[in-house]
N, C-alpha and C. Protein backbone atom coordinates (compact mmCIF):
# COMPACT_ATOMS: atom_id res chain seq x y z
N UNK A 1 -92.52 27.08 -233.61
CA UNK A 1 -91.64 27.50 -234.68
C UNK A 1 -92.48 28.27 -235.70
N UNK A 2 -92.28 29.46 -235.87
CA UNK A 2 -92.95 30.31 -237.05
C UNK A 2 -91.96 30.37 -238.51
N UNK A 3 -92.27 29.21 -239.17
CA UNK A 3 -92.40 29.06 -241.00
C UNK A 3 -92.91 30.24 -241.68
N UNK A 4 -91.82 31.27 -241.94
CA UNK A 4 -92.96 32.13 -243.16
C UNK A 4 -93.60 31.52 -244.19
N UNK A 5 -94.78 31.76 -244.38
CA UNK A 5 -95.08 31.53 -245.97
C UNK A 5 -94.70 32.65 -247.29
N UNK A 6 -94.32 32.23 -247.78
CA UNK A 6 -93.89 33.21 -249.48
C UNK A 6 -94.72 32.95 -250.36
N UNK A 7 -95.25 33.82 -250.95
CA UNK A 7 -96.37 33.86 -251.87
C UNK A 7 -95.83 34.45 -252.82
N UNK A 8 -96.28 34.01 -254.62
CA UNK A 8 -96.36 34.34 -255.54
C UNK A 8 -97.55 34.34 -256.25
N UNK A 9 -97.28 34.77 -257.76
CA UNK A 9 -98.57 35.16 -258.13
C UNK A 9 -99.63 33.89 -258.06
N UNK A 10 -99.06 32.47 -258.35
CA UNK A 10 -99.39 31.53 -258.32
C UNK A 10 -98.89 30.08 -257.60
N UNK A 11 -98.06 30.35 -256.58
CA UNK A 11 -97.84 29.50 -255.75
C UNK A 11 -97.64 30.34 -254.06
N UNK A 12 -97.67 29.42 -253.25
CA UNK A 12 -97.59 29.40 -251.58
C UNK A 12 -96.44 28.54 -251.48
N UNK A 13 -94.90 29.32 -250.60
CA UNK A 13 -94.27 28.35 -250.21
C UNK A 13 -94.49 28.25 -248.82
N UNK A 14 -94.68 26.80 -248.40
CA UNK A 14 -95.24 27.04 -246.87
C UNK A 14 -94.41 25.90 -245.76
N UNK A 15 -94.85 26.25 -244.87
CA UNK A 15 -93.68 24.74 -243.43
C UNK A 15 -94.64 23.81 -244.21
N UNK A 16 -93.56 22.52 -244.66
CA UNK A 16 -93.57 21.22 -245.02
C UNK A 16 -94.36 20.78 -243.44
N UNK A 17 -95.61 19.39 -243.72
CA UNK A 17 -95.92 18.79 -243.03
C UNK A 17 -96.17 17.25 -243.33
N UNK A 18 -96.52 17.02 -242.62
CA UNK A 18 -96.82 15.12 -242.53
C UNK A 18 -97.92 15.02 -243.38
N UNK A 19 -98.61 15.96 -243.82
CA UNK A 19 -99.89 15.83 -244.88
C UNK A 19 -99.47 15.34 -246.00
N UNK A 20 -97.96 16.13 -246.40
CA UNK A 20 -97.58 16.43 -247.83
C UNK A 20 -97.14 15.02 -247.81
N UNK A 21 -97.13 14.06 -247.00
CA UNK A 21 -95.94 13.04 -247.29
C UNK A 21 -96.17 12.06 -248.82
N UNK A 22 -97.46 12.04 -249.11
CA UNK A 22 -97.60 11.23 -250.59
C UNK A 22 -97.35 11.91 -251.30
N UNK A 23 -97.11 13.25 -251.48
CA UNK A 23 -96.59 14.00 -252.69
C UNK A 23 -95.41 13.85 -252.62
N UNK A 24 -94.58 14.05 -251.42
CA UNK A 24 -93.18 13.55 -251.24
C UNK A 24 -92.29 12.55 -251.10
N UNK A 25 -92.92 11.66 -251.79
CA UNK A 25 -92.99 9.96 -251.62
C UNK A 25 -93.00 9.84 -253.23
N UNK A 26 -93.95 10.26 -253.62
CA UNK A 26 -93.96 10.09 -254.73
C UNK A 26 -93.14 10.95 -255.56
N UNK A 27 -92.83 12.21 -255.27
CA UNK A 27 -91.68 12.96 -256.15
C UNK A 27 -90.11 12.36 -255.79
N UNK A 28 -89.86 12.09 -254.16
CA UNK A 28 -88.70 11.52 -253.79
C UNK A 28 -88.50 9.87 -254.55
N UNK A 29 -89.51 8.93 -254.71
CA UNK A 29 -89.37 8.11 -255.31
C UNK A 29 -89.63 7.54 -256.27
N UNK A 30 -89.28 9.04 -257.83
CA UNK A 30 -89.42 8.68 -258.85
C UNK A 30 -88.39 8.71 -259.32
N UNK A 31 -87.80 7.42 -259.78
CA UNK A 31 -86.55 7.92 -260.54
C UNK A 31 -85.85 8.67 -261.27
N UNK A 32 -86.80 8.72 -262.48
CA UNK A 32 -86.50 9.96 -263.32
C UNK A 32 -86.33 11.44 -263.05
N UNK A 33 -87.43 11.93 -261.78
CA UNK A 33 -87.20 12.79 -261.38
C UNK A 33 -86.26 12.73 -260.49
N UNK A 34 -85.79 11.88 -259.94
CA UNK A 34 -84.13 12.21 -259.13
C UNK A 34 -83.03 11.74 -259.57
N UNK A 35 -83.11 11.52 -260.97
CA UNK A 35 -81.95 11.19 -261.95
C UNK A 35 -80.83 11.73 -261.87
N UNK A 36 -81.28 13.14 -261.61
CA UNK A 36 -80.24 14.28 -261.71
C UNK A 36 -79.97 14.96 -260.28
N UNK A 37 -80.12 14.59 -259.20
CA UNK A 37 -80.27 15.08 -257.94
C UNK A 37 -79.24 13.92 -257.10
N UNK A 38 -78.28 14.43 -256.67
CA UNK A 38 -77.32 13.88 -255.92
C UNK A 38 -77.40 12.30 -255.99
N UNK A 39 -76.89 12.14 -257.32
CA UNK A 39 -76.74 10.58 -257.56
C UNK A 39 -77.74 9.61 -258.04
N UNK A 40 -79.18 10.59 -258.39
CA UNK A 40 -79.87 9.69 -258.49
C UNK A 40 -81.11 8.96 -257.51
N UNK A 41 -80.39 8.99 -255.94
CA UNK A 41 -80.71 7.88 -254.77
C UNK A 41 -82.31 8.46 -254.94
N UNK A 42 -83.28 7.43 -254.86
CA UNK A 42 -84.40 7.44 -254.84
C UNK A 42 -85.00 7.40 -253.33
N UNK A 43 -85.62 7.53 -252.58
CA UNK A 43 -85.99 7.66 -250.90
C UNK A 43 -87.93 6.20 -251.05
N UNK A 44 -87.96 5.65 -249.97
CA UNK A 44 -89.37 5.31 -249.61
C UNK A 44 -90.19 6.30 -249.11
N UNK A 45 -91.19 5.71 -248.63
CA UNK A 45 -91.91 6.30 -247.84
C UNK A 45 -91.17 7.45 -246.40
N UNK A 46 -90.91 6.29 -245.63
CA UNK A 46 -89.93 6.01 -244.62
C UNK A 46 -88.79 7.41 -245.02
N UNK A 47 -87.88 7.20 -245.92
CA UNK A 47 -87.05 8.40 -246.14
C UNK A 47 -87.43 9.64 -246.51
N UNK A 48 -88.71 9.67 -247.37
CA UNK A 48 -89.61 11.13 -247.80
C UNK A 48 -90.22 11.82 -246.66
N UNK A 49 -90.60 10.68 -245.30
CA UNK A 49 -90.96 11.20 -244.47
C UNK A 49 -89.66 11.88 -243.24
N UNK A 50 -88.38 11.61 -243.68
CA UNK A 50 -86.73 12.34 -243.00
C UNK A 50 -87.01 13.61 -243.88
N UNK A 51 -87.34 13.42 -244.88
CA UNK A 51 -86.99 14.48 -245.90
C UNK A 51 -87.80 16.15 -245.38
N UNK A 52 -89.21 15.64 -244.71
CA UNK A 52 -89.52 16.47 -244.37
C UNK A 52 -89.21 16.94 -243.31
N UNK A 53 -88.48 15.92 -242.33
CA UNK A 53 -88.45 16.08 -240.69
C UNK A 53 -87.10 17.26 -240.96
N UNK A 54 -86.15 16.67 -242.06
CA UNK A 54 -85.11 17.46 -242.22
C UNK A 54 -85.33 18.88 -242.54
N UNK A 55 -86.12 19.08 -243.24
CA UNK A 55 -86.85 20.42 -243.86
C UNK A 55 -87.26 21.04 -242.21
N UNK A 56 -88.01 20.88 -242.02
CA UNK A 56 -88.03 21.34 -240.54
C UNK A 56 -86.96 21.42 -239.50
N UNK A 57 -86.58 20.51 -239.29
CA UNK A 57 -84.95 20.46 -238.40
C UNK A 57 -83.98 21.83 -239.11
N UNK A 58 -84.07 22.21 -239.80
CA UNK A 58 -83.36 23.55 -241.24
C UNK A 58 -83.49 24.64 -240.62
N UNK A 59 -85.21 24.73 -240.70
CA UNK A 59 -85.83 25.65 -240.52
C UNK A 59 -85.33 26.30 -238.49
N UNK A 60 -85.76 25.21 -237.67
CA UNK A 60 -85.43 25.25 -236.30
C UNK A 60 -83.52 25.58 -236.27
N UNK A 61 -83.07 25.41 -236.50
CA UNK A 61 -81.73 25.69 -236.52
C UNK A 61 -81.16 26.63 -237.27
N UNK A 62 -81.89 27.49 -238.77
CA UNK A 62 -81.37 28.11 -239.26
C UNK A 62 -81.81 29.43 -239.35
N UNK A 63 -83.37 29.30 -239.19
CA UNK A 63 -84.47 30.36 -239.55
C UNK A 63 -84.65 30.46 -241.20
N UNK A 64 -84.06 29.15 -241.95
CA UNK A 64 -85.34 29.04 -243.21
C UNK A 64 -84.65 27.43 -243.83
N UNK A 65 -85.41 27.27 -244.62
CA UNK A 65 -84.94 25.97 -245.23
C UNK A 65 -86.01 25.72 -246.26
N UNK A 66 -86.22 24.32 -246.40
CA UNK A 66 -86.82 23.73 -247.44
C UNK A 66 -88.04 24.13 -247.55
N UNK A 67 -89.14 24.63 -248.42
CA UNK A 67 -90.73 24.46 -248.19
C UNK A 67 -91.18 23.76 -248.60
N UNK A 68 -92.54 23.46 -249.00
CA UNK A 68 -93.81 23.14 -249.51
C UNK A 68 -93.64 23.61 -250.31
N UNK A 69 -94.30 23.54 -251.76
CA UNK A 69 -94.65 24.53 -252.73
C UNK A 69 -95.69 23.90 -253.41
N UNK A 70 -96.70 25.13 -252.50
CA UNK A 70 -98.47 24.80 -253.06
C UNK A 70 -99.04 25.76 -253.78
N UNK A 71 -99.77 25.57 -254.93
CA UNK A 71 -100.18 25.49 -256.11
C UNK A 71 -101.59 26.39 -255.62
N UNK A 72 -101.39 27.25 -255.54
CA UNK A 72 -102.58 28.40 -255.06
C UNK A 72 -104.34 28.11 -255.55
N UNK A 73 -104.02 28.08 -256.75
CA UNK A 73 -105.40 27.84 -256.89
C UNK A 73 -105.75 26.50 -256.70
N UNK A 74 -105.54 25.73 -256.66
CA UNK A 74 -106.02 24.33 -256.14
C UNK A 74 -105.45 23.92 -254.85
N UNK A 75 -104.86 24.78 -254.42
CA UNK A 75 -104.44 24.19 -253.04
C UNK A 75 -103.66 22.74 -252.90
N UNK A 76 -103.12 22.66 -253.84
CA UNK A 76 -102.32 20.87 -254.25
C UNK A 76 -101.04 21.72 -253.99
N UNK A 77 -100.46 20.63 -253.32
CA UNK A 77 -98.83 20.29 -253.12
C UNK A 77 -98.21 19.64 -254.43
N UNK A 78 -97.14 21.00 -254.86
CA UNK A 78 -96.56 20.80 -256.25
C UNK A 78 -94.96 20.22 -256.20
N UNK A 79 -94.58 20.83 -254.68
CA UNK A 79 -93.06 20.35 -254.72
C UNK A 79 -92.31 20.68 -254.08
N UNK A 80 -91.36 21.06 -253.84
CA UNK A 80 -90.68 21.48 -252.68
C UNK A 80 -89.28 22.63 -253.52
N UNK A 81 -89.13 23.59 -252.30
CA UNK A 81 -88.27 24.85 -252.68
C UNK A 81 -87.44 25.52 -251.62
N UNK A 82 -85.91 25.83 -252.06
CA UNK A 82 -85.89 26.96 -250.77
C UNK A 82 -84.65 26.63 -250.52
N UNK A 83 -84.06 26.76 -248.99
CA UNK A 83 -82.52 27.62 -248.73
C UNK A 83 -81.78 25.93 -247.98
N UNK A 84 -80.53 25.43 -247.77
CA UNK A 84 -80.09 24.82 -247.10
C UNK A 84 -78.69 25.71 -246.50
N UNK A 85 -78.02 25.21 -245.27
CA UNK A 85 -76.92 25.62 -245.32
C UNK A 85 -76.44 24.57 -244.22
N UNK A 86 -76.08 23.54 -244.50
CA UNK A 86 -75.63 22.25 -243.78
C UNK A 86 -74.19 23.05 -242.56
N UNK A 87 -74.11 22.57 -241.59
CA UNK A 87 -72.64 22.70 -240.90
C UNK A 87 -71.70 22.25 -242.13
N UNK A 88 -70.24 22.77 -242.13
CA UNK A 88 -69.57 22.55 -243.08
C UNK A 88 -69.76 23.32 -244.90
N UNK A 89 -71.37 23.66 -245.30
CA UNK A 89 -70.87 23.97 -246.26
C UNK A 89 -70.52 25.05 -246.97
N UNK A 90 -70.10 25.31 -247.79
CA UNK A 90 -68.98 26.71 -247.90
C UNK A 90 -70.29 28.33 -248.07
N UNK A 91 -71.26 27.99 -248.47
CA UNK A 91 -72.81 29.32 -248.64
C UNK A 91 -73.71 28.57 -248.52
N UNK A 92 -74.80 29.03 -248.70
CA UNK A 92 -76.01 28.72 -248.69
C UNK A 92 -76.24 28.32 -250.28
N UNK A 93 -77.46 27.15 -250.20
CA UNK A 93 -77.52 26.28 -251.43
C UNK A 93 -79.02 26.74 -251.41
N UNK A 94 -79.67 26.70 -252.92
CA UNK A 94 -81.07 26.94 -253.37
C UNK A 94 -81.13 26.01 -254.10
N UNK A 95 -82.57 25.26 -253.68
CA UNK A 95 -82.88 24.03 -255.13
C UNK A 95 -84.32 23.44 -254.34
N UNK A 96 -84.62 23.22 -255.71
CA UNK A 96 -86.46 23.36 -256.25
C UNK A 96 -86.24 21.46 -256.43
N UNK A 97 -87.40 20.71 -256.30
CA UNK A 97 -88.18 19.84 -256.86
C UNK A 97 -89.53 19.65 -257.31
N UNK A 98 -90.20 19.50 -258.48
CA UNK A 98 -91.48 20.37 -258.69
C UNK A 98 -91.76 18.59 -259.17
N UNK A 99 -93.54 18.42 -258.74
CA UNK A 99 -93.69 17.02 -258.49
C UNK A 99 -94.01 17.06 -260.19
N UNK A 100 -93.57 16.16 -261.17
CA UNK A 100 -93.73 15.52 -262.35
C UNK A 100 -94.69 15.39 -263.28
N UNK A 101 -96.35 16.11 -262.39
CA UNK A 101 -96.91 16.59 -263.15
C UNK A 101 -97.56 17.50 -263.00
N UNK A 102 -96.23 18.49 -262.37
CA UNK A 102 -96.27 19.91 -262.76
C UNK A 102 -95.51 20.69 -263.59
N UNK A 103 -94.27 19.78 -264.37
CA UNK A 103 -93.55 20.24 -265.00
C UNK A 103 -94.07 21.32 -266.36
N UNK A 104 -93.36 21.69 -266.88
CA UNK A 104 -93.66 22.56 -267.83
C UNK A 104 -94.42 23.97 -267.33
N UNK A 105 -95.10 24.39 -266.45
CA UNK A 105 -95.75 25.27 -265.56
C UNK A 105 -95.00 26.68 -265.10
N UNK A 106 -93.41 26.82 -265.16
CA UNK A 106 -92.58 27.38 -264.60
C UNK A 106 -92.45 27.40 -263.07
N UNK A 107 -92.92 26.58 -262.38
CA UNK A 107 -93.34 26.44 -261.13
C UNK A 107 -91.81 26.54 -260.33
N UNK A 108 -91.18 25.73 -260.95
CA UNK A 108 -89.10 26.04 -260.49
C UNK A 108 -88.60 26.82 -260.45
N UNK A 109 -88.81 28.17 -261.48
CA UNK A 109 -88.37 29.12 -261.72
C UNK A 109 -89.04 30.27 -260.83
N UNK A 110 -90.46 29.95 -260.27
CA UNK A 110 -91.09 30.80 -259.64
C UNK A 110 -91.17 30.60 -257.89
N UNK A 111 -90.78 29.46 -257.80
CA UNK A 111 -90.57 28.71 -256.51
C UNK A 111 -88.98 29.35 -255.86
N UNK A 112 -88.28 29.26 -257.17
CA UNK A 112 -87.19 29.55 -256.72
C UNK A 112 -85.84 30.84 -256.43
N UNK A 113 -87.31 31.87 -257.30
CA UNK A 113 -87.15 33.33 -257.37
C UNK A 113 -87.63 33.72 -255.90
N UNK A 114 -88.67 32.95 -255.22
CA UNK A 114 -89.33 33.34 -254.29
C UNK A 114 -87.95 33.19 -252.81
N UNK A 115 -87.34 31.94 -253.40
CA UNK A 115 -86.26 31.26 -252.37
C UNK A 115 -85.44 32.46 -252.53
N UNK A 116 -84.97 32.48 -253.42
CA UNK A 116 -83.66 33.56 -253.82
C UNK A 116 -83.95 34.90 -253.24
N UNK A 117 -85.52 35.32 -253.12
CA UNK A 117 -85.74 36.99 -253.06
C UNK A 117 -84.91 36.70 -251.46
N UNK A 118 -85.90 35.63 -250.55
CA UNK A 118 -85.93 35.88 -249.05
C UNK A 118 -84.68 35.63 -248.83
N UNK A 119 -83.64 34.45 -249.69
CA UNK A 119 -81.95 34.71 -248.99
C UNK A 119 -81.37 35.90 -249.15
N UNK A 120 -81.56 36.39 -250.17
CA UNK A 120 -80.87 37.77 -250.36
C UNK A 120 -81.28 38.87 -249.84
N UNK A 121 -82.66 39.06 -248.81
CA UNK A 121 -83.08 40.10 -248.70
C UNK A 121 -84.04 40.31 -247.68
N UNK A 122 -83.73 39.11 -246.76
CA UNK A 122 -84.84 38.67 -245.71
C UNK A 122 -83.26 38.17 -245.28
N UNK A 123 -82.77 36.48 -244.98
CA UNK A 123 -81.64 36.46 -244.86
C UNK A 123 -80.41 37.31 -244.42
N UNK A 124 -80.05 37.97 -245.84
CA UNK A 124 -79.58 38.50 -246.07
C UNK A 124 -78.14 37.79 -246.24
N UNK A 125 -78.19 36.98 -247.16
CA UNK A 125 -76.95 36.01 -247.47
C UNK A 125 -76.07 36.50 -248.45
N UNK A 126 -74.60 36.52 -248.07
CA UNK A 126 -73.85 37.43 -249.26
C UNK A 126 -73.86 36.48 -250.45
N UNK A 127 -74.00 35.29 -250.39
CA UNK A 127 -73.83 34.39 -251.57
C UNK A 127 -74.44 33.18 -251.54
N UNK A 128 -75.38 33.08 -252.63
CA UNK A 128 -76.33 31.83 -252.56
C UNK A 128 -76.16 30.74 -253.88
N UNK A 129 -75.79 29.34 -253.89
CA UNK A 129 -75.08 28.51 -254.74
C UNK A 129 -76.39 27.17 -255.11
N UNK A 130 -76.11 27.30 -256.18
CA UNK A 130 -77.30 26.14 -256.80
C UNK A 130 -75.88 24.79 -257.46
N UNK A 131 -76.26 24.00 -257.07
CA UNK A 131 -75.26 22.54 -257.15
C UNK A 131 -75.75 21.83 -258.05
N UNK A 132 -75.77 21.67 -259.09
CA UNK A 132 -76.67 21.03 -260.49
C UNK A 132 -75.88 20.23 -261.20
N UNK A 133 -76.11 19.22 -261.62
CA UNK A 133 -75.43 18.16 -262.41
C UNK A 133 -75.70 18.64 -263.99
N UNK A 134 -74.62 18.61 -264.93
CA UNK A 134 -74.51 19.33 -266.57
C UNK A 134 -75.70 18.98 -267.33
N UNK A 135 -76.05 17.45 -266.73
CA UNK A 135 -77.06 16.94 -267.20
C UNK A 135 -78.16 17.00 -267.12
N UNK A 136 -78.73 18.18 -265.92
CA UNK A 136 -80.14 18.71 -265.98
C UNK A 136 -79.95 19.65 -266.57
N UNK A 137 -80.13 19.61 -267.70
CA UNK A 137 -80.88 20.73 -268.54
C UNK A 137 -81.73 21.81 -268.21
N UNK A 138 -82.87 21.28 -267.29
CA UNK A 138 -84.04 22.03 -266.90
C UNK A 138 -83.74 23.07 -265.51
N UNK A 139 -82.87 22.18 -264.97
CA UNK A 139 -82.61 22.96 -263.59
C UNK A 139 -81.74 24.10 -263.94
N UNK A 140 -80.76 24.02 -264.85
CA UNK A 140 -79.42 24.66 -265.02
C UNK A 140 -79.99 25.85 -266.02
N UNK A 141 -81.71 25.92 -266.61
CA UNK A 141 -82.24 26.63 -267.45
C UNK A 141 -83.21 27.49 -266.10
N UNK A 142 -83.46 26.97 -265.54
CA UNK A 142 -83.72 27.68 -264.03
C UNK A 142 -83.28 28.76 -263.13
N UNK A 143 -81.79 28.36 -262.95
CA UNK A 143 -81.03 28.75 -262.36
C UNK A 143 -80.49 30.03 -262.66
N UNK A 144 -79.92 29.91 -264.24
CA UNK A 144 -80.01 31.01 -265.34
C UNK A 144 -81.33 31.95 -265.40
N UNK A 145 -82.13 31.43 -264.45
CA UNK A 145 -83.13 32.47 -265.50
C UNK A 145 -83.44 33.20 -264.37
N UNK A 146 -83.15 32.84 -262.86
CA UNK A 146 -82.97 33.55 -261.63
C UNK A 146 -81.41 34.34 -261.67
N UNK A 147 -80.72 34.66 -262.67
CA UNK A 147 -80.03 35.37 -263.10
C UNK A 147 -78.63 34.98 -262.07
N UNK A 148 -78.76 33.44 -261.77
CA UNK A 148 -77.45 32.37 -261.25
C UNK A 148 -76.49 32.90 -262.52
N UNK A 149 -75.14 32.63 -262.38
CA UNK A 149 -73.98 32.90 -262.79
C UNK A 149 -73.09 31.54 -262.55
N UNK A 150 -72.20 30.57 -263.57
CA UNK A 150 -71.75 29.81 -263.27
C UNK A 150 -70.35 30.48 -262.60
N UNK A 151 -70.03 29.21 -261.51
CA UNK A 151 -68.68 29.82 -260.78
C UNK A 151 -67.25 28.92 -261.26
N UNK A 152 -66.86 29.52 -262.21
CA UNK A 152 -65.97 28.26 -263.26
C UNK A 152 -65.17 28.05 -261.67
N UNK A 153 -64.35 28.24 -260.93
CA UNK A 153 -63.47 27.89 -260.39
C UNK A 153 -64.26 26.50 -259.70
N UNK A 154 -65.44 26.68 -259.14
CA UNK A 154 -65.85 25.53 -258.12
C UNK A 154 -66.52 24.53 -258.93
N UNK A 155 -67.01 24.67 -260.36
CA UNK A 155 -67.61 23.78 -260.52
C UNK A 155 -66.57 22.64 -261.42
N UNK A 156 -66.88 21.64 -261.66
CA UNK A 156 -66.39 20.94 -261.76
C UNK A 156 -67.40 19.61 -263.10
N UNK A 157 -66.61 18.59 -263.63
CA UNK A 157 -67.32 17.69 -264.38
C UNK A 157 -68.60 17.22 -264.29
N UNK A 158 -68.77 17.08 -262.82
CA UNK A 158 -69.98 16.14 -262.71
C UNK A 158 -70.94 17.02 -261.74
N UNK A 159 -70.33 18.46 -261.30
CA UNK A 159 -71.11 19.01 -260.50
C UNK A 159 -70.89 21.00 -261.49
N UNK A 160 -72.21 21.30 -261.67
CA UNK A 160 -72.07 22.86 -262.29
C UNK A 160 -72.35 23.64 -260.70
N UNK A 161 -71.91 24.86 -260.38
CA UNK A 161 -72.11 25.94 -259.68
C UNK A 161 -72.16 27.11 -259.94
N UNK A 162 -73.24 27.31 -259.78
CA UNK A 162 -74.14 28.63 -260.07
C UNK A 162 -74.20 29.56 -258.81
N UNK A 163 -73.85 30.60 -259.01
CA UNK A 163 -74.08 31.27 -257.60
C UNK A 163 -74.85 32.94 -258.19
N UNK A 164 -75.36 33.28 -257.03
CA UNK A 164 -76.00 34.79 -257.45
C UNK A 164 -75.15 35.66 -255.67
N UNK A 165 -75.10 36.76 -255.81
CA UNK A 165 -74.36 37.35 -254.51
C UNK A 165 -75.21 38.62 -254.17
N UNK A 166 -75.25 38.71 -252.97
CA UNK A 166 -76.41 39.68 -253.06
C UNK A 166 -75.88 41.31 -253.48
N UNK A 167 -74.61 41.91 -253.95
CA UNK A 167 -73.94 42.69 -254.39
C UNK A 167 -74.64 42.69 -255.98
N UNK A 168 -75.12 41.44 -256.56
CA UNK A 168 -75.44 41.17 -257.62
C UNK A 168 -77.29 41.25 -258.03
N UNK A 169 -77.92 40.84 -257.12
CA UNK A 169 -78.96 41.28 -256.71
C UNK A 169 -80.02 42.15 -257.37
């Protein structure tokens, strides 16, 4: 299976592996950081290590999905970035987790410009949707700043939708 890597000025998004699994253990099972991420549900070991198998399983079935997102000059695993598109759901979804002490860095915003360039233009996806709860602040300041657009019709109380279209681009 050939994983592109995406490079920015200061990060590598790269194929998730079994290396990364304590960074992904530890970002999947911090609460705070998944406060705001589909309910909250926190993952073990055991589930951080689906998390990646799933990231890969994405990739083999879709030709892109979840990455790595490593931290160039130190070569540290910062978090994870990039495209889903489950059977069933209505576009393709973009969303970043950046490990907790990398916050403040713009690492989300740059992780996720990188996601957005390759759906829209590698891909070539007519419409790409970020699923964010009102209550992340940080993500929904993200999303906006990858020049996402809320979609009043789909979003709803407990779920915001942001979409960018590649007409928009």
């Amino acid at each position: 299976m050939n994983i592109p890597v995406l490079q920015t000025d200061r990060l590598e998004l790269v194929a998730p592996d079994e290396s990364h699994l304590d960074v992904y253990a530890a970002m999947y099972g911090d609460p705070g950081l998944m406060a705001h991420i589909r309910g909250g549900q926190t993952f073990d070991r055991a589930g951080s290590w689906n998390k990646i198998a799933l990231a890969l399983g994405h990739f083999l079935l879709r030709g892109y999905g979840l990455w790595s997102v490593r931290e160039r000059a130190s070569g540290e695993i910062v978090g994870q970035a990039g495209l889903i598109n489950p059977t069933g759901y209505p576009a393709m979804e973009i969303g970043w987790l950046i490990h907790r002490d990398y916050w403040g860095r713009g690492y989300a915003s740059e992780a996720g410009q990188a996601a957005l360039s390759y759906a829209l233009e590698v891909v070539q996806a007519a419409r790409v949707e970020a699923h964010i709860e009102p209550a992340n602040l940080a993500s929904l300041a993200v999303a906006r700043k990858l020049g996402m657009a809320v979609d009043g019709l789909a979003s709803s109380p407990t779920m915001t939708i942001l979409e960018k279209t590649r007409s928009a681009a």
